[in-house]
PDB file of N, CA and C in Angstrom:
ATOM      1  N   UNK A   1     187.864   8.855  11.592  1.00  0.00           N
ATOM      2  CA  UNK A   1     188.788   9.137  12.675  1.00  0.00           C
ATOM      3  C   UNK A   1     188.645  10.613  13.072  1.00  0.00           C
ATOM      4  N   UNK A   2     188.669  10.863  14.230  1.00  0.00           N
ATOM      5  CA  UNK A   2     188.563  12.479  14.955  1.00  0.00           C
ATOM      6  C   UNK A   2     190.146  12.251  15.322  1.00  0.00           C
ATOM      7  N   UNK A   3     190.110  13.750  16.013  1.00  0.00           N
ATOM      8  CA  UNK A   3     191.234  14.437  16.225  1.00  0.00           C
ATOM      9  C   UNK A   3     190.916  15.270  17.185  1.00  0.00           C
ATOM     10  N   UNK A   4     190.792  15.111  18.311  1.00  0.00           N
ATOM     11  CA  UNK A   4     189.248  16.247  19.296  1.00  0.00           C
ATOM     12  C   UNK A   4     191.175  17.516  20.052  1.00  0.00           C
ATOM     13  N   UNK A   5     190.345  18.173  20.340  1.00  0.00           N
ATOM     14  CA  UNK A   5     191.124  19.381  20.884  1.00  0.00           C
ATOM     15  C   UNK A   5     190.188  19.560  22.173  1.00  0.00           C
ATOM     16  N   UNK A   6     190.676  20.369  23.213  1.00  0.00           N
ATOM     17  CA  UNK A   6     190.061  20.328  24.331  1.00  0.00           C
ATOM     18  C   UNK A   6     188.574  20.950  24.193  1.00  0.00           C
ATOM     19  N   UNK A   7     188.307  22.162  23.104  1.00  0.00           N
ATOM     20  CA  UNK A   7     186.906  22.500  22.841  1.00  0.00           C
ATOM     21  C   UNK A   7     185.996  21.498  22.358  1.00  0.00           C
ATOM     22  N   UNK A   8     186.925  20.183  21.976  1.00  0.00           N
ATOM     23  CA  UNK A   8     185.593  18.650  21.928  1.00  0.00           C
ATOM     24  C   UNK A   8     185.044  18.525  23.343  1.00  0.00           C
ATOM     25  N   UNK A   9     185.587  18.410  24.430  1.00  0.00           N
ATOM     26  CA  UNK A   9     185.506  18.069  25.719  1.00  0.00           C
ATOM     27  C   UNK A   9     183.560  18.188  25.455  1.00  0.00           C
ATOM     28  N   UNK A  10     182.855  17.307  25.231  1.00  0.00           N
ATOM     29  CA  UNK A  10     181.046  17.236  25.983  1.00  0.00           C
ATOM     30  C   UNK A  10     180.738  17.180  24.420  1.00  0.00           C
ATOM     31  N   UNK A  11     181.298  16.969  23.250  1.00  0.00           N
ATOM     32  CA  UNK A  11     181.214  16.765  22.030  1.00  0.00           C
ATOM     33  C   UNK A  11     180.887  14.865  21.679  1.00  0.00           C
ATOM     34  N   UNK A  12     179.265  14.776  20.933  1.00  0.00           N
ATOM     35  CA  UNK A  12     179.040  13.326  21.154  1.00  0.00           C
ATOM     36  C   UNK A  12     179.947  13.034  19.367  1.00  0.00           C
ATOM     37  N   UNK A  13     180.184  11.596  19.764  1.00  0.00           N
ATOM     38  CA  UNK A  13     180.701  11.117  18.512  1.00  0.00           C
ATOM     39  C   UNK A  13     180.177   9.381  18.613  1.00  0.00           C
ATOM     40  N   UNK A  14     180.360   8.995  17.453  1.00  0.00           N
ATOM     41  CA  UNK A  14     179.993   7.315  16.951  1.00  0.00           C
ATOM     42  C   UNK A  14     181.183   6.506  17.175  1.00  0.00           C
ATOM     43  N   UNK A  15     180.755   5.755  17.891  1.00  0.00           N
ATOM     44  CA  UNK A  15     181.986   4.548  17.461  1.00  0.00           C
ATOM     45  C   UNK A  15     181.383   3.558  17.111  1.00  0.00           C
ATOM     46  N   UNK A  16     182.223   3.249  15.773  1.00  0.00           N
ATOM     47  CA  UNK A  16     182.774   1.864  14.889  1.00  0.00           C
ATOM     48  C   UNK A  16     183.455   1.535  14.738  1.00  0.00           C
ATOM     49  N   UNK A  17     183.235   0.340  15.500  1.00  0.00           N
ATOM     50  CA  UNK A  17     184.911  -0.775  15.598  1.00  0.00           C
ATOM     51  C   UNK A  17     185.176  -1.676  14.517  1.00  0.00           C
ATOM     52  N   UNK A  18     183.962  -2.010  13.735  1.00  0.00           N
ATOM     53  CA  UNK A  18     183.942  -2.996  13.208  1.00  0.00           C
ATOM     54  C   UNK A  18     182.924  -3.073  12.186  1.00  0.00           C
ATOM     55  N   UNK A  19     182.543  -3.425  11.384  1.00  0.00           N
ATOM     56  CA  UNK A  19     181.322  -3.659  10.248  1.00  0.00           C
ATOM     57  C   UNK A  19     180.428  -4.461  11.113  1.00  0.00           C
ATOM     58  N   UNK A  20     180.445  -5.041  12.072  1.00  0.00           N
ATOM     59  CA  UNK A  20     179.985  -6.668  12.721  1.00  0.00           C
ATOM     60  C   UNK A  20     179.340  -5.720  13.871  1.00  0.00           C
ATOM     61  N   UNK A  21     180.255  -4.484  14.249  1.00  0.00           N
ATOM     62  CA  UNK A  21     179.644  -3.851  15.481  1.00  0.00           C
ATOM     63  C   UNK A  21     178.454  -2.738  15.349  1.00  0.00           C
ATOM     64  N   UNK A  22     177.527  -2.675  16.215  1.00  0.00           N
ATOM     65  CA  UNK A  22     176.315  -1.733  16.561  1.00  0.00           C
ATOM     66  C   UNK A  22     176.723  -0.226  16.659  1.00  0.00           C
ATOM     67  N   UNK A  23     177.085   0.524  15.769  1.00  0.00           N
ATOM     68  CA  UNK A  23     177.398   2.045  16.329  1.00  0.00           C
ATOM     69  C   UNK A  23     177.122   2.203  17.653  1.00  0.00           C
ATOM     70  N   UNK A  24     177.670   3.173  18.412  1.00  0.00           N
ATOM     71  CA  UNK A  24     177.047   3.751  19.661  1.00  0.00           C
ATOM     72  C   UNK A  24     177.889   5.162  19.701  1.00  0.00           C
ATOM     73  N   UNK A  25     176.491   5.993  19.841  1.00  0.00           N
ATOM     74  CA  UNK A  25     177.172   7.320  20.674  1.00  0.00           C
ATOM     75  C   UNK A  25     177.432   7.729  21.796  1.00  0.00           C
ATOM     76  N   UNK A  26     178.667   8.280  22.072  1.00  0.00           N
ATOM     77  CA  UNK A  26     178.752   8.729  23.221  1.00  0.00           C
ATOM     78  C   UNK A  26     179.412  10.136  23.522  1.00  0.00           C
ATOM     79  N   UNK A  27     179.749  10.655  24.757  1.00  0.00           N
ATOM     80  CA  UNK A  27     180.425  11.869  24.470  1.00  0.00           C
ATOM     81  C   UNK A  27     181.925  11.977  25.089  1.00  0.00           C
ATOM     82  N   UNK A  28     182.371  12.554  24.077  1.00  0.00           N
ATOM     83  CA  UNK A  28     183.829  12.641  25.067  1.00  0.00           C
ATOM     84  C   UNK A  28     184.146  13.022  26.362  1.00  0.00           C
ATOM     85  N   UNK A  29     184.946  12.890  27.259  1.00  0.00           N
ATOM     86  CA  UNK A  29     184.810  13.563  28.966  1.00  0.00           C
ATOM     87  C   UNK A  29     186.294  13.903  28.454  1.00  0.00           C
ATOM     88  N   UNK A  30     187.302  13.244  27.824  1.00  0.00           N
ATOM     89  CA  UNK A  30     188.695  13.713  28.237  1.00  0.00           C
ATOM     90  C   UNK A  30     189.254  12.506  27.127  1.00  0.00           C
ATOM     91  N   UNK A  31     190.394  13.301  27.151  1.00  0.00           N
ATOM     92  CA  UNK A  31     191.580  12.167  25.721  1.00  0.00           C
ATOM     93  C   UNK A  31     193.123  12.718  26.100  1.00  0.00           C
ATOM     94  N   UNK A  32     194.084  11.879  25.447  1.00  0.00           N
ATOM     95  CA  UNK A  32     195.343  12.234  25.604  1.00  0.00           C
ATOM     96  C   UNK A  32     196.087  11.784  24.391  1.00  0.00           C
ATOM     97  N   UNK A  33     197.283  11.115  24.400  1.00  0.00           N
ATOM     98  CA  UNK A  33     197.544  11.144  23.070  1.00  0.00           C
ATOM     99  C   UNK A  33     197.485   9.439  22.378  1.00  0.00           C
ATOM    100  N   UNK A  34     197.056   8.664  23.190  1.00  0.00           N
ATOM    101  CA  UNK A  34     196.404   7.276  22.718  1.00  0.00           C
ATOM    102  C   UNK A  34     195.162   7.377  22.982  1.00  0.00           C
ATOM    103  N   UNK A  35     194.151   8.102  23.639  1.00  0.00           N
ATOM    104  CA  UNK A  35     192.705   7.366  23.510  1.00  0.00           C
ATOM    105  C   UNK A  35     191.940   8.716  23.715  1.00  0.00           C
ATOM    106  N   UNK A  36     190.457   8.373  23.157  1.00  0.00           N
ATOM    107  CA  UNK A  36     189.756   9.066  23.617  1.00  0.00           C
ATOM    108  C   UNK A  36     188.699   8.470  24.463  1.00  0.00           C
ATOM    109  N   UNK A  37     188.721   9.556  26.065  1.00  0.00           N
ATOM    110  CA  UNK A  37     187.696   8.745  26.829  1.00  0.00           C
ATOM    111  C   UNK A  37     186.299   9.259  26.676  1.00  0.00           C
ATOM    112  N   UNK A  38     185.394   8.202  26.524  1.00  0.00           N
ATOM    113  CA  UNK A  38     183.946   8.692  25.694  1.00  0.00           C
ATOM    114  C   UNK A  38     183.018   7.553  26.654  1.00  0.00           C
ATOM    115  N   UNK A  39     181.697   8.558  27.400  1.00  0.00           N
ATOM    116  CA  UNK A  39     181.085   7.617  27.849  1.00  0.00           C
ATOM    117  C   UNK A  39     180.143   7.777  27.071  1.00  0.00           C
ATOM    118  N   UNK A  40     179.512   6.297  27.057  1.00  0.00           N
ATOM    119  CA  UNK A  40     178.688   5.798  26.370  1.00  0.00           C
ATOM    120  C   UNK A  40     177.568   5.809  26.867  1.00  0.00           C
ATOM    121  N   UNK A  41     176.237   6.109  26.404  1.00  0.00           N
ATOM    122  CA  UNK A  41     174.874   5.640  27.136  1.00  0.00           C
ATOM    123  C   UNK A  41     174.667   6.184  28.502  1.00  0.00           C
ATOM    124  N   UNK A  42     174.129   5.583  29.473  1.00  0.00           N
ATOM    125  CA  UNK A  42     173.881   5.388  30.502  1.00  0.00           C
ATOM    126  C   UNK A  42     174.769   4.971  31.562  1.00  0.00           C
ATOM    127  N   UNK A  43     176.153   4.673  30.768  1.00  0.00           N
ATOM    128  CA  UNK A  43     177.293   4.111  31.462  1.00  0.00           C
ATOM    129  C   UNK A  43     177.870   5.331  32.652  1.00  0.00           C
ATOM    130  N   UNK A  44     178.508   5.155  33.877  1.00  0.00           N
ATOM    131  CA  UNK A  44     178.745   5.748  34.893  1.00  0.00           C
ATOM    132  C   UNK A  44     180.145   6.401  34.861  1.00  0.00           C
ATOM    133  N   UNK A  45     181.276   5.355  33.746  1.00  0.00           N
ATOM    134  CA  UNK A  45     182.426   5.967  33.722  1.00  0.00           C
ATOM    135  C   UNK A  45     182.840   5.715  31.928  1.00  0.00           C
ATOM    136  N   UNK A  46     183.457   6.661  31.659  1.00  0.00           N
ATOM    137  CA  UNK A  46     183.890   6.796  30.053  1.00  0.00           C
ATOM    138  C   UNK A  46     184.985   5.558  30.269  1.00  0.00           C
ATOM    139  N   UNK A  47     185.105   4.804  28.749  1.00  0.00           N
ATOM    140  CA  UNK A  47     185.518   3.845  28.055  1.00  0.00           C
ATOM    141  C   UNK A  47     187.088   4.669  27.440  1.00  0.00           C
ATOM    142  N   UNK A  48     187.919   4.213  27.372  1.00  0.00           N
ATOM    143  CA  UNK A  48     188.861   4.190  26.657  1.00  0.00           C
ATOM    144  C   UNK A  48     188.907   3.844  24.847  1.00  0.00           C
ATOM    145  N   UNK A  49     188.937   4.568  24.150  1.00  0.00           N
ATOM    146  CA  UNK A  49     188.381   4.753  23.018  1.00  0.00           C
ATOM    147  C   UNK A  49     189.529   4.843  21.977  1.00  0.00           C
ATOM    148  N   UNK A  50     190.010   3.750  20.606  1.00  0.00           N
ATOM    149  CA  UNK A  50     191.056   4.358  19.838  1.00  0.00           C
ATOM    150  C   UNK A  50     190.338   5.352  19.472  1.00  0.00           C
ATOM    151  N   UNK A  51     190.737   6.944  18.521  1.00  0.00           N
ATOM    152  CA  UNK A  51     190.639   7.604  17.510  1.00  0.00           C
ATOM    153  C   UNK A  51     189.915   7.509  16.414  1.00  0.00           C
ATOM    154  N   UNK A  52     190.775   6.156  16.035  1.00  0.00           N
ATOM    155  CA  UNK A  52     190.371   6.043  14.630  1.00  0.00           C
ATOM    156  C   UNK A  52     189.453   5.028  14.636  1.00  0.00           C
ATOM    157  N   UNK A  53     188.223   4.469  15.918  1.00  0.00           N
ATOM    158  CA  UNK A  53     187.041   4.010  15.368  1.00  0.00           C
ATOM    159  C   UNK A  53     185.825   4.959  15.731  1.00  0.00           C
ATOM    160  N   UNK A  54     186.678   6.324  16.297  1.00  0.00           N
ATOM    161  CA  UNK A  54     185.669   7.250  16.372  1.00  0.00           C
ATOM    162  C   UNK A  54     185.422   8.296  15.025  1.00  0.00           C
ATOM    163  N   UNK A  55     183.805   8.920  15.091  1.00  0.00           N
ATOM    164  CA  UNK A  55     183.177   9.558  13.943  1.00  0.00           C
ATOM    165  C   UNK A  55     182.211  10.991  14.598  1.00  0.00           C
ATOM    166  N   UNK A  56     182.661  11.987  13.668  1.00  0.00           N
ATOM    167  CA  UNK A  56     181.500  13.197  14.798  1.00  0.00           C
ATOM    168  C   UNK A  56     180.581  13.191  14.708  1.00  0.00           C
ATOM    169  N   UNK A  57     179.526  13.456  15.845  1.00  0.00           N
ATOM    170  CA  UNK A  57     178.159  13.701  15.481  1.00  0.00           C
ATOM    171  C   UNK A  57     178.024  14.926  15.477  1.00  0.00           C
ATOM    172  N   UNK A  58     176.988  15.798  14.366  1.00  0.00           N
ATOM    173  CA  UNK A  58     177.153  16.812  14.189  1.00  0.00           C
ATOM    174  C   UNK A  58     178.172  17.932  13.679  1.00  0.00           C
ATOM    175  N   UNK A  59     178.173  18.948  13.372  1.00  0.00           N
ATOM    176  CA  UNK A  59     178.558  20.088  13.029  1.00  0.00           C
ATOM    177  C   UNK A  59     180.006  20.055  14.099  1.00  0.00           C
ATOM    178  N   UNK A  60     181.519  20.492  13.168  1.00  0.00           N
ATOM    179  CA  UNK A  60     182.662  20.800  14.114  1.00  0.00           C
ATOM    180  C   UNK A  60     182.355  21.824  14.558  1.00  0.00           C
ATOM    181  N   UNK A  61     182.907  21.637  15.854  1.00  0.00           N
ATOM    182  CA  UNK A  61     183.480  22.766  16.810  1.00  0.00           C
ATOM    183  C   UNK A  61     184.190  24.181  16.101  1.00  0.00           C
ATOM    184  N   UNK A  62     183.976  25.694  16.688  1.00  0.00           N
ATOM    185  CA  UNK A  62     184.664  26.551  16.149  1.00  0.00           C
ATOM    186  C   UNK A  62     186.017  25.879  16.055  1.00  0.00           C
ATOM    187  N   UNK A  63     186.271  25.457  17.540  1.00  0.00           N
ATOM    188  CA  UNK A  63     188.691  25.491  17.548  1.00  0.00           C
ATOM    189  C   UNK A  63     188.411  24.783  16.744  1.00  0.00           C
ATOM    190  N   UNK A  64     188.165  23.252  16.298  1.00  0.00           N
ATOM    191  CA  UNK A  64     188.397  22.459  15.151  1.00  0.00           C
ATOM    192  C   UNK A  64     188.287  23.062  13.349  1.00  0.00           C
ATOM    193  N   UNK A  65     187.282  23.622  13.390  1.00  0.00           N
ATOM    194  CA  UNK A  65     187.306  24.229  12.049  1.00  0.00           C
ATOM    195  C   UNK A  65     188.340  25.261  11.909  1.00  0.00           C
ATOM    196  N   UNK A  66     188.981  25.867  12.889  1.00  0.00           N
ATOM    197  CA  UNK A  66     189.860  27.311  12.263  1.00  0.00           C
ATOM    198  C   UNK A  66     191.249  26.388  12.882  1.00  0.00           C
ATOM    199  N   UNK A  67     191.681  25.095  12.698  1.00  0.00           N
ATOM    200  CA  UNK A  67     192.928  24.332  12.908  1.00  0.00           C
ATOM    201  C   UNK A  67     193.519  24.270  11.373  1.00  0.00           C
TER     202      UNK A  67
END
């Protein structure tokens, strides 16, 4: 589960929904306090995303590490 702060904003992360489901990365565009919106792939508009089937890719952000 992430926790993104606005310095995630263009930060890619994994989602897993499920053991059954295909990871996919995507990157965040924007979140509020139910979802994070994360487009995926090649897709044209970001997905509505719970939290907690998202995972970071890569190294945190400075704001996230000094929270």
């Amino acid at each position: 589960m992430i926790a993104p702060s606005p310095a995630d904003i263009g930060r890619e992360v994994t989602y897993r929904g499920s053991s059954e489901t295909m990871p996919e990365v995507g990157i965040i565009t924007s979140f509020d306090r139910f979802f994070v919106f994360v487009r995926y792939g090649a897709e044209p508009h970001s997905r509505a995303t719970k939290a907690s089937h998202l995972e970071w890719v890569g190294p945190a952000s400075l704001a996230s590490s000094q929270d």
